[in-house]
Protein backbone atom coordinates (compact mmCIF):
# COMPACT_ATOMS: atom_id res chain seq x y z
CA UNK A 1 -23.64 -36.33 -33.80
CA UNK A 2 -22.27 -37.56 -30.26
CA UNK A 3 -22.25 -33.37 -29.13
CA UNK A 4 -25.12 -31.77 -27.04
CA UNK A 5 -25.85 -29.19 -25.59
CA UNK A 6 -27.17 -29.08 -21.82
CA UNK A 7 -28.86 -25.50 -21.62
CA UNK A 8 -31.33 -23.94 -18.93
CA UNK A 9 -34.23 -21.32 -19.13
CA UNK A 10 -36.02 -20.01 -15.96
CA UNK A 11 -39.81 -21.28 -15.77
CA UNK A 12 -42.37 -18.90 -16.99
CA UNK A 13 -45.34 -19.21 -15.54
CA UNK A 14 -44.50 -23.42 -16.04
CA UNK A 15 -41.78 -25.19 -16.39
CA UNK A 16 -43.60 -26.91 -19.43
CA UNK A 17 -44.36 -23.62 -21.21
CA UNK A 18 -40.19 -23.24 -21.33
CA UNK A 19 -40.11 -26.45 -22.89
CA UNK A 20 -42.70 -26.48 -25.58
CA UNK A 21 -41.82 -22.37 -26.91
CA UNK A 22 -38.11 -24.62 -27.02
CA UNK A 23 -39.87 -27.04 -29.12
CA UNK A 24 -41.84 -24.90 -31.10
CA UNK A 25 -38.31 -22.74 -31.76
CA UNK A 26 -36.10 -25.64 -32.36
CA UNK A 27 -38.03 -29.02 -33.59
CA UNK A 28 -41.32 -28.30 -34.74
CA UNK A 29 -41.03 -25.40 -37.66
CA UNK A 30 -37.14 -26.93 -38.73
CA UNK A 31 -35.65 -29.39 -37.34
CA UNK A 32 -32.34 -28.08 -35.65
CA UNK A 33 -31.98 -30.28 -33.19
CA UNK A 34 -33.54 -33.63 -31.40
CA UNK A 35 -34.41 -32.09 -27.54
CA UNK A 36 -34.81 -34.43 -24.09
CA UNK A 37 -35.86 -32.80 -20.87
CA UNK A 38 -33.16 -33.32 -18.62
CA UNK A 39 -34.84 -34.12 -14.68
CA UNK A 40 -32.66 -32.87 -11.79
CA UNK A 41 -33.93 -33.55 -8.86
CA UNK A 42 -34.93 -30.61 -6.01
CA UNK A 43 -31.00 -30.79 -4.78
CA UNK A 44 -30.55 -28.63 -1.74
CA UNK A 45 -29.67 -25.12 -2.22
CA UNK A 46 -27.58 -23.42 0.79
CA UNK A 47 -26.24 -19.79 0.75
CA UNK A 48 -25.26 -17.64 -1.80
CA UNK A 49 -21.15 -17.63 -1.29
CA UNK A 50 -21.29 -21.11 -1.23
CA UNK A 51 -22.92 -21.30 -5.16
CA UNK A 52 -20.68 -19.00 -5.78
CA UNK A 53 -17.29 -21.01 -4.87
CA UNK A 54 -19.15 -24.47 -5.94
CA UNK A 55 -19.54 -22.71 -9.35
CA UNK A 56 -15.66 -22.15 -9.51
CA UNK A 57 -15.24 -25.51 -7.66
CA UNK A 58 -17.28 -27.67 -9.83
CA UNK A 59 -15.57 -26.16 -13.51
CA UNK A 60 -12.67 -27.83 -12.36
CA UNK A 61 -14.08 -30.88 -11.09
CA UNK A 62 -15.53 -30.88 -14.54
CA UNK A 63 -12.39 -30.85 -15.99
CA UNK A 64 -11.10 -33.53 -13.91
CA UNK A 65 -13.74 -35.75 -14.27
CA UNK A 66 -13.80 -35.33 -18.54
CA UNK A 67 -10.19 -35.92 -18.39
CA UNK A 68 -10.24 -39.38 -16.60
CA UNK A 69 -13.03 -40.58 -18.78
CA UNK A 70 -11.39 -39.66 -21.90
CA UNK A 71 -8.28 -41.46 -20.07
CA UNK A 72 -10.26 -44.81 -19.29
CA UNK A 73 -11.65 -44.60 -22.92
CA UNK A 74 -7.99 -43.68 -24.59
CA UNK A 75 -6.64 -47.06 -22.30
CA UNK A 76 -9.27 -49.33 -23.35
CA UNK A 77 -8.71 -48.47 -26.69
CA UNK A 78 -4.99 -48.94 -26.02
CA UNK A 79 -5.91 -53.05 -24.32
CA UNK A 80 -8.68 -53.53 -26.95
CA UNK A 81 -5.54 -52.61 -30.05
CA UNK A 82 -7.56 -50.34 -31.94
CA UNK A 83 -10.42 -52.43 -32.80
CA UNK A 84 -12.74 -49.26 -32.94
CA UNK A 85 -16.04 -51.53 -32.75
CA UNK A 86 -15.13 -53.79 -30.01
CA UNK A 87 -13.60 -50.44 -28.02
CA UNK A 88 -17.09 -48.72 -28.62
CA UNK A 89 -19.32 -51.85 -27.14
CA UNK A 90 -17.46 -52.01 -24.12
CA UNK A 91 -17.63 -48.30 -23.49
CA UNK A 92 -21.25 -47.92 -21.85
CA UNK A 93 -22.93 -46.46 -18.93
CA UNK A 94 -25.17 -48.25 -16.68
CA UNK A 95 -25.14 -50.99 -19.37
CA UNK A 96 -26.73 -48.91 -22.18
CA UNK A 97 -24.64 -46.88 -24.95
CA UNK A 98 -23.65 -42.88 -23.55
CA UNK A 99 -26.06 -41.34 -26.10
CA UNK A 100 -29.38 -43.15 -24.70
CA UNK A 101 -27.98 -42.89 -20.81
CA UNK A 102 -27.68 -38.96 -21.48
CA UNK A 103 -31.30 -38.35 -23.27
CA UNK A 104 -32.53 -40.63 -20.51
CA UNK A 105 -30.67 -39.31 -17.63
CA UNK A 106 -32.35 -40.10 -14.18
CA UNK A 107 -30.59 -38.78 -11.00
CA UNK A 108 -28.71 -41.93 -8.99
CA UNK A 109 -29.97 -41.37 -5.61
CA UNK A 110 -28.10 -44.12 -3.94
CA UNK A 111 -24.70 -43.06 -5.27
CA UNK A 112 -25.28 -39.07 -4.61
CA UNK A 113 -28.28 -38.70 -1.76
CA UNK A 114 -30.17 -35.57 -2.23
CA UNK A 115 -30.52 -34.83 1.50
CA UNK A 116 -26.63 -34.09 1.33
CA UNK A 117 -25.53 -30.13 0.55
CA UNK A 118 -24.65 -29.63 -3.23
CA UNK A 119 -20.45 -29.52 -1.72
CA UNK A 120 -20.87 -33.33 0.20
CA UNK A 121 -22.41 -34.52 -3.36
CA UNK A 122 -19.69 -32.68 -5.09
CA UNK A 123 -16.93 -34.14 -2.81
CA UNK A 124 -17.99 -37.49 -3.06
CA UNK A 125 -17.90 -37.18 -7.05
CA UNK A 126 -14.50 -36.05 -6.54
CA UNK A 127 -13.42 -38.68 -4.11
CA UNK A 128 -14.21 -41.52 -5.96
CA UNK A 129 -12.86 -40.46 -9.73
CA UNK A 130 -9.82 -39.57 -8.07
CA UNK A 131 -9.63 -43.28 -6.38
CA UNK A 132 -10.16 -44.32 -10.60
CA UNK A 133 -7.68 -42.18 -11.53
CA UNK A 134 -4.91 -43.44 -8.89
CA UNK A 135 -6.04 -47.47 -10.01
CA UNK A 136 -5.55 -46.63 -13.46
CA UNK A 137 -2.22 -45.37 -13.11
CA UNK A 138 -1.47 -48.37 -11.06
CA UNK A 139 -3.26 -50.92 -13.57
CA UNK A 140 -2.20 -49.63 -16.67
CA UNK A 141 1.49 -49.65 -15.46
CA UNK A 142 1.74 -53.08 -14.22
CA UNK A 143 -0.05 -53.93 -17.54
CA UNK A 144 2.03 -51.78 -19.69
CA UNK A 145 5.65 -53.23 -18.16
CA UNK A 146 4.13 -56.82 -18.39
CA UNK A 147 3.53 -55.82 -22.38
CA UNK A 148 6.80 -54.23 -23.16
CA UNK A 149 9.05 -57.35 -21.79
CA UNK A 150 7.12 -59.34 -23.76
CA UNK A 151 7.35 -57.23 -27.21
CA UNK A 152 11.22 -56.73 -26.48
CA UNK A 153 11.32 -60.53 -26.18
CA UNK A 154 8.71 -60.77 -29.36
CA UNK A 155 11.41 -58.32 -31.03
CA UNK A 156 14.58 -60.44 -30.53
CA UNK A 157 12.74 -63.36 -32.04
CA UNK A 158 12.20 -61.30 -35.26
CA UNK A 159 14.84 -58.60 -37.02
CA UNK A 160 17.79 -59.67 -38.08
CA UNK A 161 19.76 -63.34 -38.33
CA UNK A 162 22.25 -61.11 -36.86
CA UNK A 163 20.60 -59.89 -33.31
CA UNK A 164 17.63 -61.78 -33.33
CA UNK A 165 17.20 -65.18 -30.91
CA UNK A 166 17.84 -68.32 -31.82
CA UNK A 167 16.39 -70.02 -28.98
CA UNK A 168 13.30 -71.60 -31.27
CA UNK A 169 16.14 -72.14 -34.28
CA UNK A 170 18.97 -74.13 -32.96
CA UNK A 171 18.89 -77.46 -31.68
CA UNK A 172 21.62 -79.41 -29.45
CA UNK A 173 22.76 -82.02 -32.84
CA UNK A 174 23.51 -78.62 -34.59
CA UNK A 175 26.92 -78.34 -32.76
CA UNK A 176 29.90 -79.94 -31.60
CA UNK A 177 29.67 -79.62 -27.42
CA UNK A 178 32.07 -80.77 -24.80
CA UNK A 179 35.12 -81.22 -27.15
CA UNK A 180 38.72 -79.45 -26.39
CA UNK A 181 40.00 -78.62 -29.94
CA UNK A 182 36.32 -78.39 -31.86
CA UNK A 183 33.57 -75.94 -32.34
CA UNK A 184 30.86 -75.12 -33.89
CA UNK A 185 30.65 -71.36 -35.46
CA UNK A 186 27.50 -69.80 -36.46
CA UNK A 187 27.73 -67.47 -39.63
CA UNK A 188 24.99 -65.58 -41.55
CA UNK A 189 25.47 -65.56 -45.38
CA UNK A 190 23.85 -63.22 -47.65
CA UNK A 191 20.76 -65.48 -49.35
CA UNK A 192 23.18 -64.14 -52.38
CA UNK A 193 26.36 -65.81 -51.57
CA UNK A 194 25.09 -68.91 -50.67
CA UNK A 195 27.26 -70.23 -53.75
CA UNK A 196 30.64 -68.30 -52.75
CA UNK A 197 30.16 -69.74 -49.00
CA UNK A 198 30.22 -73.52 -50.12
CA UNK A 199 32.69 -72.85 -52.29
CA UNK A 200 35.47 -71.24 -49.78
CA UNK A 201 34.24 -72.04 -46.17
CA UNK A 202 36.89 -74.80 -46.31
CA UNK A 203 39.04 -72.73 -47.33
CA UNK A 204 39.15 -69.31 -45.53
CA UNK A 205 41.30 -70.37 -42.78
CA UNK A 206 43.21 -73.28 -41.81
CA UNK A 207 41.92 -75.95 -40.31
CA UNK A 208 38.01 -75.79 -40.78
CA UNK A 209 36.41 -79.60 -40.83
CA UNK A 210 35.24 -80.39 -44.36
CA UNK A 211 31.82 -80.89 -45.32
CA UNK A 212 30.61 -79.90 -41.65
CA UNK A 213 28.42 -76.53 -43.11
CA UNK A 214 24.98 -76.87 -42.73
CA UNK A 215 22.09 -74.68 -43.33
CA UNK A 216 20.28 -74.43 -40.23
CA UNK A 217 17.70 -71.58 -40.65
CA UNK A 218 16.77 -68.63 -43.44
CA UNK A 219 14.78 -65.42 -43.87
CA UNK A 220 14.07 -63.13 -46.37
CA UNK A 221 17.55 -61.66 -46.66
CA UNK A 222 20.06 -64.33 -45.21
CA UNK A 223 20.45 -68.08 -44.33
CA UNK A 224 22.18 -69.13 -40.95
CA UNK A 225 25.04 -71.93 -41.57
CA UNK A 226 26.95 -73.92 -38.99
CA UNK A 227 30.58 -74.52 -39.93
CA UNK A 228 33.29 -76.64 -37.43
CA UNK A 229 36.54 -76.38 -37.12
CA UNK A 230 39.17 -76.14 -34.97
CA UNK A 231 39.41 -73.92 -31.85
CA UNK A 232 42.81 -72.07 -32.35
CA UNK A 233 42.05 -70.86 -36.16
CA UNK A 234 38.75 -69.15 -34.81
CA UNK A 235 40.08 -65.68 -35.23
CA UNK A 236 41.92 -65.97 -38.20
CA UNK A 237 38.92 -67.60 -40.05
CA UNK A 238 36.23 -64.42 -38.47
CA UNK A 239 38.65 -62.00 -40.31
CA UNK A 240 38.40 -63.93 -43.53
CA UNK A 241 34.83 -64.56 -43.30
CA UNK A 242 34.06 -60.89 -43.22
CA UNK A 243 36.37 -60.10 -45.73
CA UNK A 244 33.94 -62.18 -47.95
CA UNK A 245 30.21 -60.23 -46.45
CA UNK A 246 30.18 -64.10 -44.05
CA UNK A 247 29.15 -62.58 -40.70
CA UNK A 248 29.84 -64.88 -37.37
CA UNK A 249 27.68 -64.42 -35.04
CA UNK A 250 28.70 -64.76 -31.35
CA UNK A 251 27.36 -67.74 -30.16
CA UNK A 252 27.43 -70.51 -27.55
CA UNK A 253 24.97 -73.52 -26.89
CA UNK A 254 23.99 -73.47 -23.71
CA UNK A 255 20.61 -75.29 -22.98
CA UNK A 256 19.61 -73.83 -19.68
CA UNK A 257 19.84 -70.09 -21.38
CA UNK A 258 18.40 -71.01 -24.40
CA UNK A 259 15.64 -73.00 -22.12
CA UNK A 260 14.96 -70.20 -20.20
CA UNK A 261 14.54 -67.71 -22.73
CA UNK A 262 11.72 -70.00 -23.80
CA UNK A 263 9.96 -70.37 -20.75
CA UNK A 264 10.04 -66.53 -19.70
CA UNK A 265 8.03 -65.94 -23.45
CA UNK A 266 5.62 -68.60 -22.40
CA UNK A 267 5.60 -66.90 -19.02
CA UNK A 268 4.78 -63.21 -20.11
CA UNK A 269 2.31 -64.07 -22.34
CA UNK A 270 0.60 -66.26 -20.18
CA UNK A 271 0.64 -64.03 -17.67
CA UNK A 272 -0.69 -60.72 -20.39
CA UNK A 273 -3.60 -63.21 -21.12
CA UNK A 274 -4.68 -63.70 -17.59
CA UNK A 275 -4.82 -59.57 -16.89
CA UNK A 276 -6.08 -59.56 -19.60
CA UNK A 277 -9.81 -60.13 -19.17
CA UNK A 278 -9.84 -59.23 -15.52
CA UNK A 279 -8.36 -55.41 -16.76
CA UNK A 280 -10.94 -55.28 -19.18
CA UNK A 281 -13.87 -55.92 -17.40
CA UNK A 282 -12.24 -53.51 -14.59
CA UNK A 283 -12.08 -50.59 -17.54
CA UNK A 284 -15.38 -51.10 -18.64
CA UNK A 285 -17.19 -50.92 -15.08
CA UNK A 286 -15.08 -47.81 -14.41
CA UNK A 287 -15.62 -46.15 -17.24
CA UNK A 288 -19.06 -46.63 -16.62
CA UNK A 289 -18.83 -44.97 -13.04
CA UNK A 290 -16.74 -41.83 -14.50
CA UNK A 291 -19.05 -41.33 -17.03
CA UNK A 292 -22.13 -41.48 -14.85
CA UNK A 293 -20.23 -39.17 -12.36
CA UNK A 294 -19.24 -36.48 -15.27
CA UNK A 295 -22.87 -36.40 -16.60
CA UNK A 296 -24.25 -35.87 -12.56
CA UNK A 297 -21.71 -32.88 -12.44
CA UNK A 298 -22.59 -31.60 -15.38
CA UNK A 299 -26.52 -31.48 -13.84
CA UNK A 300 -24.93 -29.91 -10.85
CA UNK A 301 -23.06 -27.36 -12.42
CA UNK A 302 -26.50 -26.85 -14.16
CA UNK A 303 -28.32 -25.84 -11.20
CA UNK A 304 -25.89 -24.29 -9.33
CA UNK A 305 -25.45 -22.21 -12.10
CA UNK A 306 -29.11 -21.49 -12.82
CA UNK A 307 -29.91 -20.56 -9.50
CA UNK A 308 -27.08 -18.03 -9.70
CA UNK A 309 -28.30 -16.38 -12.65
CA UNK A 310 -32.15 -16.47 -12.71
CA UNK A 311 -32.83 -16.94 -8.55
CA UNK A 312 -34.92 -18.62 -5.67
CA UNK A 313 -37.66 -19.99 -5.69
CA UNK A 314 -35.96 -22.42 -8.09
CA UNK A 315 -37.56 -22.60 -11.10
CA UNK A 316 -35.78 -23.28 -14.33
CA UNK A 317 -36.19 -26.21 -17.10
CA UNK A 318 -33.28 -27.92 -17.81
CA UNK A 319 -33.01 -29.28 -21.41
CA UNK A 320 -30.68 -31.69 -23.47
CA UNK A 321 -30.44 -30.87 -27.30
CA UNK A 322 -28.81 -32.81 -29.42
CA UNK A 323 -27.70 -30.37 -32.73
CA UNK A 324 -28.35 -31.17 -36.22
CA UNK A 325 -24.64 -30.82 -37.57
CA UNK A 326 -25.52 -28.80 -40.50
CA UNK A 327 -27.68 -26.21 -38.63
CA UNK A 328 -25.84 -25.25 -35.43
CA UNK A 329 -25.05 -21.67 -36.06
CA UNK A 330 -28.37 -21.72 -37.16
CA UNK A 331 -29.51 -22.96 -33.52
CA UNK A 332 -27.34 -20.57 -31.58
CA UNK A 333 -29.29 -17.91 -33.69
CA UNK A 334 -32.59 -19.11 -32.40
CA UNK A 335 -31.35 -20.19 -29.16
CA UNK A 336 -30.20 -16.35 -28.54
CA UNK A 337 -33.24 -14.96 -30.20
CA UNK A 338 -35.43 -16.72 -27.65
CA UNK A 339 -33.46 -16.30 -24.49
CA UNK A 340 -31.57 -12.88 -25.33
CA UNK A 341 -34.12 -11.06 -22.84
CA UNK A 342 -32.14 -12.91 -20.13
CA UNK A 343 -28.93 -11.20 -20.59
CA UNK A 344 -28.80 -8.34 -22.75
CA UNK A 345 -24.67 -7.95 -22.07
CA UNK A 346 -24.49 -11.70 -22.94
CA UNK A 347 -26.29 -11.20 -25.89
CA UNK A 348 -24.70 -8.15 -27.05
CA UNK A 349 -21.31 -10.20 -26.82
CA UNK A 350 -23.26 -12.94 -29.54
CA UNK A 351 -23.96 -10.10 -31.74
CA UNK A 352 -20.33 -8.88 -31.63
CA UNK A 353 -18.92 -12.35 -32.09
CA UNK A 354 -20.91 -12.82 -35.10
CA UNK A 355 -19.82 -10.07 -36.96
CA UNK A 356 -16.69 -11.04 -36.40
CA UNK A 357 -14.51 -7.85 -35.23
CA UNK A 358 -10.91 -8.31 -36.19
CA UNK A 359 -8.49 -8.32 -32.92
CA UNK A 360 -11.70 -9.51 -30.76
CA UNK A 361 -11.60 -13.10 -30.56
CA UNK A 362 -14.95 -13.18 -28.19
CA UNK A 363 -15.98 -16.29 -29.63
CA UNK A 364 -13.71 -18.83 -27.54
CA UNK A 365 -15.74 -17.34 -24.48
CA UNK A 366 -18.87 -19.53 -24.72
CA UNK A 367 -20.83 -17.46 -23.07
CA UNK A 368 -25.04 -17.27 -23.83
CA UNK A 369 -28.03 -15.30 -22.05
CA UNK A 370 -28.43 -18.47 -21.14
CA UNK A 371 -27.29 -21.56 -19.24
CA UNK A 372 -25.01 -23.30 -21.11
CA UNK A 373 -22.21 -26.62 -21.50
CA UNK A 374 -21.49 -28.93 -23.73
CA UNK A 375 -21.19 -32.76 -23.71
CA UNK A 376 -19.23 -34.27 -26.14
CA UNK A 377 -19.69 -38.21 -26.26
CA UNK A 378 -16.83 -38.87 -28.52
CA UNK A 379 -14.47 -39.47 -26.34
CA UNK A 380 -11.61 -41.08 -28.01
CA UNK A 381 -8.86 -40.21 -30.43
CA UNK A 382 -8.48 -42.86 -32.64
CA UNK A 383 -5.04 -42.76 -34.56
């Protein structure tokens, strides 16, 4: 299970009795969940209005900040192609994988001083995932142009004898350049009619040099033949060919084009390889710094929000548990039997939701007697 649940219950007389009746409740008599004390530091409190608009404040930032992780996480996957394993080591926090950097959160002082009010700290967290977000964008385009010239190019050099490149099939002996009444004609023959086409190319017009077919290239479905002959009978012999399934294709030698269709492949995918490990690395230290932000708002919507609801002095315990999948209606059961003193209209909405009243859907409100949000570390959507 990558899901917890971040939850907060005022002190009684200690903050360590909170934690061991959660113990006792939760992990000791059956096992529905795995529980971590969660440390946030003494932040500094301020007035009341200003909880109250950093409460709405902060849900949003929340929001933000989830959604440019997930974004980081959804783009690496995108570099990385899918490889689910190789996505998954590069997406860490602080170094270490997000499930041991959340059940051993510590506070970064350096990034988010204390001394400063809960908005500063708030503001900075917003500052700097918003600078992510705007170098993503920025990144990821750059990278994603770079990627599409070079699969358009990748594309004409596969499909069809028909539309595909040639530049890596012909070569400059394959035709006759340079010459006023000669030229060389490209036509793609069914693999099929093979037989037919050196039986009649000579044939199908007037005029067509004898013997001069030569099987240059095949695929699956069709082989590419060269065929001379003479310049005036090159519409009369198109017309014939196609009455017979021969397809010409529109083509003329020209070494420079050809040359430089080579050289911008070689170009573009040089150039993807050498973003290529300098994008990578820059994902995987800013996915880092998102997530670490996301996780320190989450500990100061905590607060904010536990100071709202059970006062000053501050004195709650804030706790990480980590559900056992099978048993988490069971938990919410316990959780509300232990904590439903805190908020009886809270609690009376848990009751209603699970007796499930038609027409009330109550249960998309997420609301608990106590302190409550979730942290879901799966963060990607793998197709």
């Amino acid at each position: 299970m990558t899901e917890f649940w971040l939850i907060s219950a005022p002190g009684e007389k200690t903050c360590q009795q909170t934690w061991d009746k959660l113990m006792t409740a939760t992990t000791r008599a059956n096992n529905l969940s795995t529980n971590n004390k969660f440390n946030i530091p003494d932040l500094k409190v301020g007035t009341l209005d200003v909880l109250v608009g950093l409460s709405d404040e902060l849900a949003k930032l929340d929001a933000f900040v989830e959604s440019v992780v997930k974004k980081v996480a959804q783009y690496m996957a995108d570099v990385l192609e899918d490889s689910r394993d190789k996505v998954q080591e590069n997406l860490l926090a602080n170094g270490v994988d997000l499930v041991t950097y959340v059940t051993r959160f510590q506070w970064d002082m350096a990034k988010y001083p204390i001394k400063q009010s809960l908005k500063n700290i708030s503001e900075i967290v917003s500052k700097q995932v918003s600078q992510i977000d705007n170098d993503l964008k920025a990144r990821a385009s750059a990278y994603n142009n770079l990627k599409g010239n070079l699969q358009n190019l990748e594309r004409k050099n596969a499909g069809s004898l028909l539309t595909r490149s040639l530049a890596d099939i012909v070569k400059k002996e394959d035709f006759v350049l340079d010459s006023e009444y000669l030229i060389t004609m490209l036509v793609v023959v069914p693999k099929t009619n093979y037989a037919d086409w050196q039986r009649t190319y000579e044939t199908l017009s007037e005029m067509v040099v004898p013997r001069s077919t030569n099987l240059l290239f095949e695929d699956q479905e069709s082989g590419l033949f060269s065929v001379t002959l003479f310049r005036k009978a090159i519409d009369d012999f198109r017309l014939k060919a196609r009455e017979n399934k021969f397809m010409l294709r529109d083509f003329q030698y020209n070494e420079e084009e050809l040359k430089a269709d080579k050289e911008e492949m070689t170009r573009l995918s040089t150039d993807k390889k050498k973003q290529f490990g300098p994008l990578v690395r820059w994902l995987k230290v800013n996915f880092s710094e998102a997530f670490i932000a996301w996780i320190h708002i989450k500990a100061l919507r905590v607060f904010v929000e536990s100071v709202l609801r059970y006062g000053l002095p501050v004195n709650f315990q804030a706790m990480l548990l980590q559900p056992n999948k099978k048993n988490m209606k069971k938990l919410r059961e316990v959780l509300n039997d232990l904590y439903k003193h805190l908020d009886s209209s809270a609690a009376a909405i848990i009751d209603q939701t699970t007796m499930d009243i038609p027409g009330l859907n109550l249960s998309q409100q997420e609301y608990y007697p106590y302190v409550y949000y979730k942290i879901d570390c799966n963060l990607l959507d793998f197709k």
